[in-house]
N, C-alpha and C. Protein backbone atom coordinates (compact mmCIF):
# COMPACT_ATOMS: atom_id res chain seq x y z
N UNK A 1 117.20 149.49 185.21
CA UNK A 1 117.36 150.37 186.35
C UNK A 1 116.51 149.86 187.51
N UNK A 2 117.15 149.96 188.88
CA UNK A 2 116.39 149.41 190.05
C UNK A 2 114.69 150.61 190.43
N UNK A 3 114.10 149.96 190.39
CA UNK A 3 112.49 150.70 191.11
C UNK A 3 113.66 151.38 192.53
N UNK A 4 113.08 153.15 192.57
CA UNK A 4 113.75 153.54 193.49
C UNK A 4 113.07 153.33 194.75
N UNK A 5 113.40 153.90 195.97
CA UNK A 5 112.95 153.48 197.18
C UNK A 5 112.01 154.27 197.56
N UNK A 6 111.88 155.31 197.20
CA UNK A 6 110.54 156.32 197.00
C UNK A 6 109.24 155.92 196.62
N UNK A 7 109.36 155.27 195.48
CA UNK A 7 108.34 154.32 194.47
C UNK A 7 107.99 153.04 195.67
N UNK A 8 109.03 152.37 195.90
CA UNK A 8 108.67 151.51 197.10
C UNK A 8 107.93 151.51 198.44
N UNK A 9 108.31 152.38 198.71
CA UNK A 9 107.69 153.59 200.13
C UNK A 9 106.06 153.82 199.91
N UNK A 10 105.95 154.43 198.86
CA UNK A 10 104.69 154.69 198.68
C UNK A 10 103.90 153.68 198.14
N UNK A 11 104.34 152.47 197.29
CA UNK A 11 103.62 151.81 197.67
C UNK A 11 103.79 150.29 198.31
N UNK A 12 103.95 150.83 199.48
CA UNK A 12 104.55 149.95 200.40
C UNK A 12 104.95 148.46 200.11
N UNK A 13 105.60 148.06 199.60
CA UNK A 13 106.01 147.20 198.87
C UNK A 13 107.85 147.34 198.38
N UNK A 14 108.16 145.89 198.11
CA UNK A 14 109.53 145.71 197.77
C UNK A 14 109.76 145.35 196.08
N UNK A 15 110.92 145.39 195.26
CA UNK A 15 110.62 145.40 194.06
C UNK A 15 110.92 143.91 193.83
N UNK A 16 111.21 142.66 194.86
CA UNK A 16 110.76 140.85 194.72
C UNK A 16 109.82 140.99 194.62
N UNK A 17 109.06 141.50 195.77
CA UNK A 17 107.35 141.31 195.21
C UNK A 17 106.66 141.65 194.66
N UNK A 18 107.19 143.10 193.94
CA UNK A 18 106.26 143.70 192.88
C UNK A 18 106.69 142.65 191.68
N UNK A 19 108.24 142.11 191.61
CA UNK A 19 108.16 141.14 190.56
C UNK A 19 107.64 139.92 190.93
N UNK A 20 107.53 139.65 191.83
CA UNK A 20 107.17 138.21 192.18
C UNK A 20 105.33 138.44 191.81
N UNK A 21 104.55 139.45 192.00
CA UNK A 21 103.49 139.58 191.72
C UNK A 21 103.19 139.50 190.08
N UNK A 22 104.11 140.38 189.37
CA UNK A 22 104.17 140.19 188.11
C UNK A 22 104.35 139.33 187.28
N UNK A 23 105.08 138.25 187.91
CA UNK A 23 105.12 136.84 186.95
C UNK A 23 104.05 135.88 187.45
N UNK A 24 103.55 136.36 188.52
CA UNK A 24 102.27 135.25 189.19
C UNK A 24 100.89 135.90 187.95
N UNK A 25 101.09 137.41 187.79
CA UNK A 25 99.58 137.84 187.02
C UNK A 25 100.01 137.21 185.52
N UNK A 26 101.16 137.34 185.25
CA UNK A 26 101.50 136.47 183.29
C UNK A 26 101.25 135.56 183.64
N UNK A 27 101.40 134.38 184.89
CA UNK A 27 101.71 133.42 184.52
C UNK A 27 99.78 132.64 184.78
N UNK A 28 98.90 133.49 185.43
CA UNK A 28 97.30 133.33 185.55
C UNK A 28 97.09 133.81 183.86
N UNK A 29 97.55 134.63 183.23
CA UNK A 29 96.87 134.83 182.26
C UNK A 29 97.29 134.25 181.43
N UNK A 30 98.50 133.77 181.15
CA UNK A 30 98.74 132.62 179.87
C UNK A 30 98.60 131.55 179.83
N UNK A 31 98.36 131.16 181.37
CA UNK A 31 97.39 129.85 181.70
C UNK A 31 96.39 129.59 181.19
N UNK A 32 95.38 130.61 181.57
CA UNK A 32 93.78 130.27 181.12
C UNK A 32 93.45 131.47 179.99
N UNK A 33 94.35 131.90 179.67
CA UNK A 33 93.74 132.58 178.38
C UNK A 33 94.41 132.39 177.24
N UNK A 34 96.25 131.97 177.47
CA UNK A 34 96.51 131.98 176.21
C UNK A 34 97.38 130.56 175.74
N UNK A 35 97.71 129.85 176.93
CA UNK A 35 97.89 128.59 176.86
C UNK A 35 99.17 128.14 176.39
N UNK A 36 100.54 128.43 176.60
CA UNK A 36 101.54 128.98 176.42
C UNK A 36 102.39 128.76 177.62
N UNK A 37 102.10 127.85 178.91
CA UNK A 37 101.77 126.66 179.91
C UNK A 37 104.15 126.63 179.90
N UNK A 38 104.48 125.77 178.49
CA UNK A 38 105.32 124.97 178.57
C UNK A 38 106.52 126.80 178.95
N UNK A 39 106.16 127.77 178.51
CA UNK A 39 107.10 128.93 178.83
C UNK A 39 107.26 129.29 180.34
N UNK A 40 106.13 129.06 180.96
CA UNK A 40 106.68 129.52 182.10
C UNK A 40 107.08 129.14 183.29
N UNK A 41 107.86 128.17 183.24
CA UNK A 41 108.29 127.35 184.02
C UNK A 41 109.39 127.85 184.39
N UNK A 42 110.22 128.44 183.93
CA UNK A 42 111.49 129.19 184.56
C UNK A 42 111.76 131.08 184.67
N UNK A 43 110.54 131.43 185.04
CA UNK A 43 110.43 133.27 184.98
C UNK A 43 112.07 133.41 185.33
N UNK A 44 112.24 134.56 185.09
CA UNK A 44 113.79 135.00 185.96
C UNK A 44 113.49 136.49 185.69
N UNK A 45 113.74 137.19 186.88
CA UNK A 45 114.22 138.88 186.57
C UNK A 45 114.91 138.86 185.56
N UNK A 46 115.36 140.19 184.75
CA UNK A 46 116.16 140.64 183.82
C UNK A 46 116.22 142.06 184.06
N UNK A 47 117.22 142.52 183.23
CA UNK A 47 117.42 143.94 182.60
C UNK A 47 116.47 144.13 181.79
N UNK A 48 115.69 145.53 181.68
CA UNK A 48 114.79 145.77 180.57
C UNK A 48 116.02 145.03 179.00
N UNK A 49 115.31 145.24 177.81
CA UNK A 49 115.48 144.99 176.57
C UNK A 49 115.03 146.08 175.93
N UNK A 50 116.02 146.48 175.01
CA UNK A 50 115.30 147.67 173.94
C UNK A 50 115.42 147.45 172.28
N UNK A 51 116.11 146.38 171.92
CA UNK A 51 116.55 145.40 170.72
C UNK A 51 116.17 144.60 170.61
N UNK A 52 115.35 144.24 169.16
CA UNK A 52 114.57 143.29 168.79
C UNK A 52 114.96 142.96 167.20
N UNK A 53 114.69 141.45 167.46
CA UNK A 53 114.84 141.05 165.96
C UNK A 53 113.87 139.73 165.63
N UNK A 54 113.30 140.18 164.78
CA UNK A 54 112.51 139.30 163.97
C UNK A 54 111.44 138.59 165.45
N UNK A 55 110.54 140.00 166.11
CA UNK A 55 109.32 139.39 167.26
C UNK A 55 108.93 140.55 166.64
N UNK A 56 107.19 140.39 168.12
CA UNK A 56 106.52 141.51 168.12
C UNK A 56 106.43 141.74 169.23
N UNK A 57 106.08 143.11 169.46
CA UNK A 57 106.16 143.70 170.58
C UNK A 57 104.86 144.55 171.03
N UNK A 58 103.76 144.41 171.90
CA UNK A 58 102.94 145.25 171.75
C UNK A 58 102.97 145.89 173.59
N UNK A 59 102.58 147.07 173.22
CA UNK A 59 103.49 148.26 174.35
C UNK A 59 101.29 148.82 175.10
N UNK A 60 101.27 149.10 175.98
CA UNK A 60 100.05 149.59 176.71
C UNK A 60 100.59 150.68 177.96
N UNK A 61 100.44 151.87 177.57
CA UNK A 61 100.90 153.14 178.51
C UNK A 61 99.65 152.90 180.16
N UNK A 62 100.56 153.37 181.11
CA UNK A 62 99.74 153.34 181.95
C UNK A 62 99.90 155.40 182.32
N UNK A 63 98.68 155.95 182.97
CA UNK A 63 98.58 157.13 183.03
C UNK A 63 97.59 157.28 184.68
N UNK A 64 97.97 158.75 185.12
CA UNK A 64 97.66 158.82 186.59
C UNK A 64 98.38 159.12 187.19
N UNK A 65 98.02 158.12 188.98
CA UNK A 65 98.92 158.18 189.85
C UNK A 65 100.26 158.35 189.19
N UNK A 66 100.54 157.47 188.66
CA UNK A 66 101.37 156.45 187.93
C UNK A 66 101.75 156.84 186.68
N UNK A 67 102.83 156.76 186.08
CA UNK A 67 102.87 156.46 184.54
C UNK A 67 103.78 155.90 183.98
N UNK A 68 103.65 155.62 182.64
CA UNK A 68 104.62 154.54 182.13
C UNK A 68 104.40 153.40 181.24
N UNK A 69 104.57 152.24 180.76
CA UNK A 69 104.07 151.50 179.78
C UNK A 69 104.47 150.07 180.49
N UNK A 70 103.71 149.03 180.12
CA UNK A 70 103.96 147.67 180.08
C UNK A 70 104.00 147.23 178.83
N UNK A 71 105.19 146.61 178.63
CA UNK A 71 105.07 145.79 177.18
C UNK A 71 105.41 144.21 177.26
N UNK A 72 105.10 143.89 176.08
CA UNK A 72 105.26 142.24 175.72
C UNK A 72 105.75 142.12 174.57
N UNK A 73 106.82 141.51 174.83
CA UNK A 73 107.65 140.90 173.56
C UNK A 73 107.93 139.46 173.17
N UNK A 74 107.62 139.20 171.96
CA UNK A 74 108.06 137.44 171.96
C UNK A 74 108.34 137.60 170.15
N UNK A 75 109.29 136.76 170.04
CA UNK A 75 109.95 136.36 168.89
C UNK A 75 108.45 136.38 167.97
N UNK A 76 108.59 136.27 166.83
CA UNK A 76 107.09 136.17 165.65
C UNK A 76 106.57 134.82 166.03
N UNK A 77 107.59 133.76 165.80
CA UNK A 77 106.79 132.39 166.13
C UNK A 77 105.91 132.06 167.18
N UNK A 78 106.84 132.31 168.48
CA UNK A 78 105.90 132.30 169.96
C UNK A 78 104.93 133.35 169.47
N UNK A 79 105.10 134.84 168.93
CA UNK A 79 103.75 135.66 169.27
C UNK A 79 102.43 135.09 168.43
N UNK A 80 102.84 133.85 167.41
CA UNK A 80 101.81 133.73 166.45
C UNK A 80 101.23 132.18 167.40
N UNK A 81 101.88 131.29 168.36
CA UNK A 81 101.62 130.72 169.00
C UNK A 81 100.69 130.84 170.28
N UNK A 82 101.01 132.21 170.53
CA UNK A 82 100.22 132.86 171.49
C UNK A 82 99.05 133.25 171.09
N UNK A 83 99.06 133.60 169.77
CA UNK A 83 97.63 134.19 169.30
C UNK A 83 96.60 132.82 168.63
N UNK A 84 96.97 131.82 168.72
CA UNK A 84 96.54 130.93 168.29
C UNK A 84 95.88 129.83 169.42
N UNK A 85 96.15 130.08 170.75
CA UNK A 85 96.12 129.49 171.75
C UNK A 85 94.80 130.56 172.30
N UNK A 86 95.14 132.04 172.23
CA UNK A 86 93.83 132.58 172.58
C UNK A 86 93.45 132.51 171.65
N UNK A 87 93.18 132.50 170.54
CA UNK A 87 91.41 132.36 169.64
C UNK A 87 91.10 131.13 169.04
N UNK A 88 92.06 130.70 170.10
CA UNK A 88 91.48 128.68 169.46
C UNK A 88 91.44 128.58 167.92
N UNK A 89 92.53 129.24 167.14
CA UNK A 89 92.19 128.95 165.74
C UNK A 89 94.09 129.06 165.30
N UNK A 90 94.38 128.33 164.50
CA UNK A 90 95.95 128.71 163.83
C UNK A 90 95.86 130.09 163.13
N UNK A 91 97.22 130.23 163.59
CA UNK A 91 97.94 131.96 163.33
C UNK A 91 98.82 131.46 163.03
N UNK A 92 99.34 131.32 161.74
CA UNK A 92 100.52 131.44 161.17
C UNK A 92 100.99 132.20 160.47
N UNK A 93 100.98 133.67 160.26
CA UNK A 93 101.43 135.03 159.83
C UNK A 93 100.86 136.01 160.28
N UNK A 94 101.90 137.18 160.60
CA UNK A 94 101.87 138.11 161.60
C UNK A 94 100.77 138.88 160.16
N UNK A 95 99.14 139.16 160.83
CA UNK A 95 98.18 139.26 160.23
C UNK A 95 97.28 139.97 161.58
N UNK A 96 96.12 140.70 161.08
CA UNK A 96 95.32 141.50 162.19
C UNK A 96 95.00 140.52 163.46
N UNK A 97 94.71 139.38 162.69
CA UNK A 97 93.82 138.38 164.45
C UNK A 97 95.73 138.25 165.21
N UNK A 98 96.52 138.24 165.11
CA UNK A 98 98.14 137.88 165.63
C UNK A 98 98.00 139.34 166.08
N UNK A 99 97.94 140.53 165.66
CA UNK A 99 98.17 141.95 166.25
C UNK A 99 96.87 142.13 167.18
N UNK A 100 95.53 141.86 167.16
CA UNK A 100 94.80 141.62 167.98
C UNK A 100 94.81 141.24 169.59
N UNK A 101 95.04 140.08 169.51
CA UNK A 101 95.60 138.89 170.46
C UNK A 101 96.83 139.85 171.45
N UNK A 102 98.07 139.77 170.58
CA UNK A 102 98.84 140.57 171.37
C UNK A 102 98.49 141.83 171.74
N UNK A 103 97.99 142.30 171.52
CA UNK A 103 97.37 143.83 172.22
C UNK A 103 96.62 143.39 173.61
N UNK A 104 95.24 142.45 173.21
CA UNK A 104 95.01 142.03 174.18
C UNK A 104 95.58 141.85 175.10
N UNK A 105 96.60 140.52 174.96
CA UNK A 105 97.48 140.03 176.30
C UNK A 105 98.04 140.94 176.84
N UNK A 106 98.81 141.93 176.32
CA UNK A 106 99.49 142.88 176.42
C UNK A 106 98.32 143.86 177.83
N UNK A 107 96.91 144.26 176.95
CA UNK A 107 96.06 144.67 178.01
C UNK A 107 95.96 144.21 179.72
N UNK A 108 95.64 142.47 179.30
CA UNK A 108 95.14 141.99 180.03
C UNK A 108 96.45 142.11 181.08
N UNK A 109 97.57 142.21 181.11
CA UNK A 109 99.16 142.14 182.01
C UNK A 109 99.21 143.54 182.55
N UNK A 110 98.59 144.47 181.59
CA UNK A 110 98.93 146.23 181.98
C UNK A 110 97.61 146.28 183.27
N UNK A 111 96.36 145.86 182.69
CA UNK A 111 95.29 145.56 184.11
C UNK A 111 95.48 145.16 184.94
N UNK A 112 96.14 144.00 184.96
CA UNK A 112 96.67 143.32 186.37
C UNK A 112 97.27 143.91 186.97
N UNK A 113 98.58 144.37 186.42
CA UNK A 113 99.36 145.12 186.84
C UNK A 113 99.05 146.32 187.36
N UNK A 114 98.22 147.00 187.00
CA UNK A 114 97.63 148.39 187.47
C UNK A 114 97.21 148.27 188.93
N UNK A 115 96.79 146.92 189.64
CA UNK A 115 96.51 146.96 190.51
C UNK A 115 97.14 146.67 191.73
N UNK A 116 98.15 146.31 191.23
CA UNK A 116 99.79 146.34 191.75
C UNK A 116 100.19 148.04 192.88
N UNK A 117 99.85 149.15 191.44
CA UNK A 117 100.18 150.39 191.48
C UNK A 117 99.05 151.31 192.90
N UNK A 118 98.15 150.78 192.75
CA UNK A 118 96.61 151.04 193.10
C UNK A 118 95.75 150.70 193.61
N UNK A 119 95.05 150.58 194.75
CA UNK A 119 93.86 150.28 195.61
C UNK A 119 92.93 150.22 194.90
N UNK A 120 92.68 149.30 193.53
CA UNK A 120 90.88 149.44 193.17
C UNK A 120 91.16 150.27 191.53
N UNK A 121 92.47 150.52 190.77
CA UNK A 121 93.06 150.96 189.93
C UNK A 121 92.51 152.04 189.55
N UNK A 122 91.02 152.57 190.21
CA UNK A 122 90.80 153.95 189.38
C UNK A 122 91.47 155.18 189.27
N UNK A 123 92.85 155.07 189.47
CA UNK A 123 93.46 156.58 189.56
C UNK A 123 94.65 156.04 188.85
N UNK A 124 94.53 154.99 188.00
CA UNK A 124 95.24 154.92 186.85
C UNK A 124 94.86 154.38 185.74
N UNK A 125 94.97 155.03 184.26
CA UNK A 125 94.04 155.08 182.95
C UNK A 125 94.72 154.08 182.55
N UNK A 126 94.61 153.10 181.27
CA UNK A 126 95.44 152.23 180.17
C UNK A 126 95.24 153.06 178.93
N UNK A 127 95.92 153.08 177.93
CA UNK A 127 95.71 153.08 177.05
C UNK A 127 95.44 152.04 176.24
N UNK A 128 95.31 152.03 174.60
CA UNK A 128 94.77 151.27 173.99
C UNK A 128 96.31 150.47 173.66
N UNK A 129 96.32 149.73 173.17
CA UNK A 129 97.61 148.80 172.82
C UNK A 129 98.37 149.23 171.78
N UNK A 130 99.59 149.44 171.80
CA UNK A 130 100.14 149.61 170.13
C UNK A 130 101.00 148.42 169.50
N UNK A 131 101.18 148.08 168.59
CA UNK A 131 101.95 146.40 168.49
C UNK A 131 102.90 146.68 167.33
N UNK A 132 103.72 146.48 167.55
CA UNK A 132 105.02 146.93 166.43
C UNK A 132 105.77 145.31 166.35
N UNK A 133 105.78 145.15 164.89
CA UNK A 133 106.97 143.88 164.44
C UNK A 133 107.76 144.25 163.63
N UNK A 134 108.62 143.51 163.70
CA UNK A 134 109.94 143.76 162.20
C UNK A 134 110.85 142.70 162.45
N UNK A 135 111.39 142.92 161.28
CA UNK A 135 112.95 142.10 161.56
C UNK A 135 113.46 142.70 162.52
N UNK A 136 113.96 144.25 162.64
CA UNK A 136 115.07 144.74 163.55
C UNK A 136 114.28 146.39 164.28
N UNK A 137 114.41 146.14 165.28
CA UNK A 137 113.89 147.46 165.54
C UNK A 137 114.19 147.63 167.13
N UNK A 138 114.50 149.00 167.83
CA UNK A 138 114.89 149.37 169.13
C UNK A 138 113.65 150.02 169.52
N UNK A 139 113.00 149.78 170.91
CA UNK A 139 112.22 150.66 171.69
C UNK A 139 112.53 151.56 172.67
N UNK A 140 112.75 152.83 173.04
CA UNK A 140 112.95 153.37 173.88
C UNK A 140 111.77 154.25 174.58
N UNK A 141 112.23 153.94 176.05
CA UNK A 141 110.59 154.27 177.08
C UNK A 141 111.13 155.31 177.95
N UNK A 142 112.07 156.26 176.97
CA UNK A 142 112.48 157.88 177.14
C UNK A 142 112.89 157.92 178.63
N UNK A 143 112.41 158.67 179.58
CA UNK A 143 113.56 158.89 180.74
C UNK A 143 112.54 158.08 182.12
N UNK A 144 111.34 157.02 181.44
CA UNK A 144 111.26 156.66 183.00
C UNK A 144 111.63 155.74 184.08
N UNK A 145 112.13 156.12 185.12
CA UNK A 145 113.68 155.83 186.08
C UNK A 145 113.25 153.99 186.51
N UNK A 146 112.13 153.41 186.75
CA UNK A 146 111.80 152.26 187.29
C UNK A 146 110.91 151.27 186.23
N UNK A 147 112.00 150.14 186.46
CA UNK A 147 111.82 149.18 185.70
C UNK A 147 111.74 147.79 186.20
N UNK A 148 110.92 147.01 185.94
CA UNK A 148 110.75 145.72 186.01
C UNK A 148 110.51 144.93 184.73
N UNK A 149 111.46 143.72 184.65
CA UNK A 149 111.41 142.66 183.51
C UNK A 149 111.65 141.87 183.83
N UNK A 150 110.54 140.48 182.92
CA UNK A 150 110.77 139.06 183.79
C UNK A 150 110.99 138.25 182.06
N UNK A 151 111.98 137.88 182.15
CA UNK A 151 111.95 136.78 180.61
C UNK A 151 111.33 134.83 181.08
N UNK A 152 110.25 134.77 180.65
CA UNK A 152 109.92 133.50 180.82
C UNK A 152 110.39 132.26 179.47
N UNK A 153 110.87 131.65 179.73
CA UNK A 153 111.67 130.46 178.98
C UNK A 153 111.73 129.68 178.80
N UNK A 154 111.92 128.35 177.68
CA UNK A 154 112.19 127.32 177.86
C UNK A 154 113.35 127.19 177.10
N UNK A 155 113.97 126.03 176.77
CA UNK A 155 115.39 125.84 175.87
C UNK A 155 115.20 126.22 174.69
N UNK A 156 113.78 126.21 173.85
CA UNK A 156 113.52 126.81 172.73
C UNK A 156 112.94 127.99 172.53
N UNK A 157 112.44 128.79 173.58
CA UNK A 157 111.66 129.72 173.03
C UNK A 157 111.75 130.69 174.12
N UNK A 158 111.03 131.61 174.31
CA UNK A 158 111.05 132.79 175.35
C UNK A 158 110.09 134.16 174.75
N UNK A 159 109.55 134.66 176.11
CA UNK A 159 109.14 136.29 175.68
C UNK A 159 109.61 136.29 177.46
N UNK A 160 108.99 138.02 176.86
CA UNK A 160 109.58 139.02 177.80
C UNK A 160 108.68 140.04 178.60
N UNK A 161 108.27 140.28 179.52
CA UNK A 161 107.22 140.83 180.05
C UNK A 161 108.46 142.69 180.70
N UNK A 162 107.80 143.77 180.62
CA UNK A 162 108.78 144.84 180.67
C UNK A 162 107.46 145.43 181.27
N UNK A 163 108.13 146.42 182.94
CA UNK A 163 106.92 147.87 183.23
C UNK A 163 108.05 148.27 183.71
N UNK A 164 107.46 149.89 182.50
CA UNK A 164 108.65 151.33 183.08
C UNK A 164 108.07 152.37 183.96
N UNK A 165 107.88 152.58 184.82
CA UNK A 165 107.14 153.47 185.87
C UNK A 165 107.62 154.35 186.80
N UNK A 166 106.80 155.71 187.20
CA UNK A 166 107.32 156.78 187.66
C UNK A 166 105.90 157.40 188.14
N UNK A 167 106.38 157.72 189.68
CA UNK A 167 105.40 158.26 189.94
C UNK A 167 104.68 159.60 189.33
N UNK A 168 103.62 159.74 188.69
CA UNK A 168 103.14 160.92 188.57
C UNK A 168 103.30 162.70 189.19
């Protein structure tokens, strides 16, 4: 669903540049924190995603002004690649340091992002991270109207960066 023009208005801003801001803050943080470099070379908008098979997904509510969740999704392999790149150590099974990691990143994208929403973010809370995997599983982020998603890619691999938001 398109960010409405209300949401835009207030915070003066267009929804290119709220995405164009959003793949510039993933693409600072998987740079120097999680090293994951060869994915983001081709960001592209998308449609949110609510179907998953065989990734993980870890979700961080934003609360306030604002509310709503940022999540991160990547297939198991990339998410165990990702977690292995931030703690400088191999992750090869979806195990606490792999659910760790992604919470983190997951944090570190919902922070950035908060400041997107916010002058100085104090009038919007994070929550703590929640991280869900499986073979098959649907997420739904219930009725809120504005959405932004950027799938970053290469010919083999991909995740998915998702914020559902509504003004308070």
């Amino acid at each position: 669903m398109p960010v409405s023009g209300g949401v835009y208005d207030l915070l003066d801003t267009k929804k290119d540049e709220l995405t164009h801001q959003l793949m510039q803050d993933v693409s600072e943080i998987f740079t120097t924190m999680v090293g994951l470099e060869h994915l983001l070379l081709f960001p592209a908008p998308t449609e949110p995603v609510t179907r998953f098979k065989d990734c993980v997904s870890s979700l961080v509510g934003i609360a306030g002004t604002y509310n709503g969740m940022v999540s991160l999704h990547m297939p198991s392999n990339v998410a165990m690649g990702a977690a292995s790149g931030m703690m400088g150590m191999e992750v090869s099974e979806l195990n606490d340091d792999l659910i760790d990691a992604m919470g983190e990143i997951a944090s570190m994208i919902a922070g950035a992002f908060k400041m997107q929403l916010s002058k100085g973010g104090l009038d919007i809370q994070l929550s703590i991270p929640s991280v869900i995997h499986g073979k098959e599983y649907v997420i739904s982020l219930g009725n809120t109207t504005d959405h932004i998603a950027v799938r970053f890619a290469n010919d083999d691999d991909w995740f998915l960066v998702s914020v559902a938001f509504e003004r308070a």
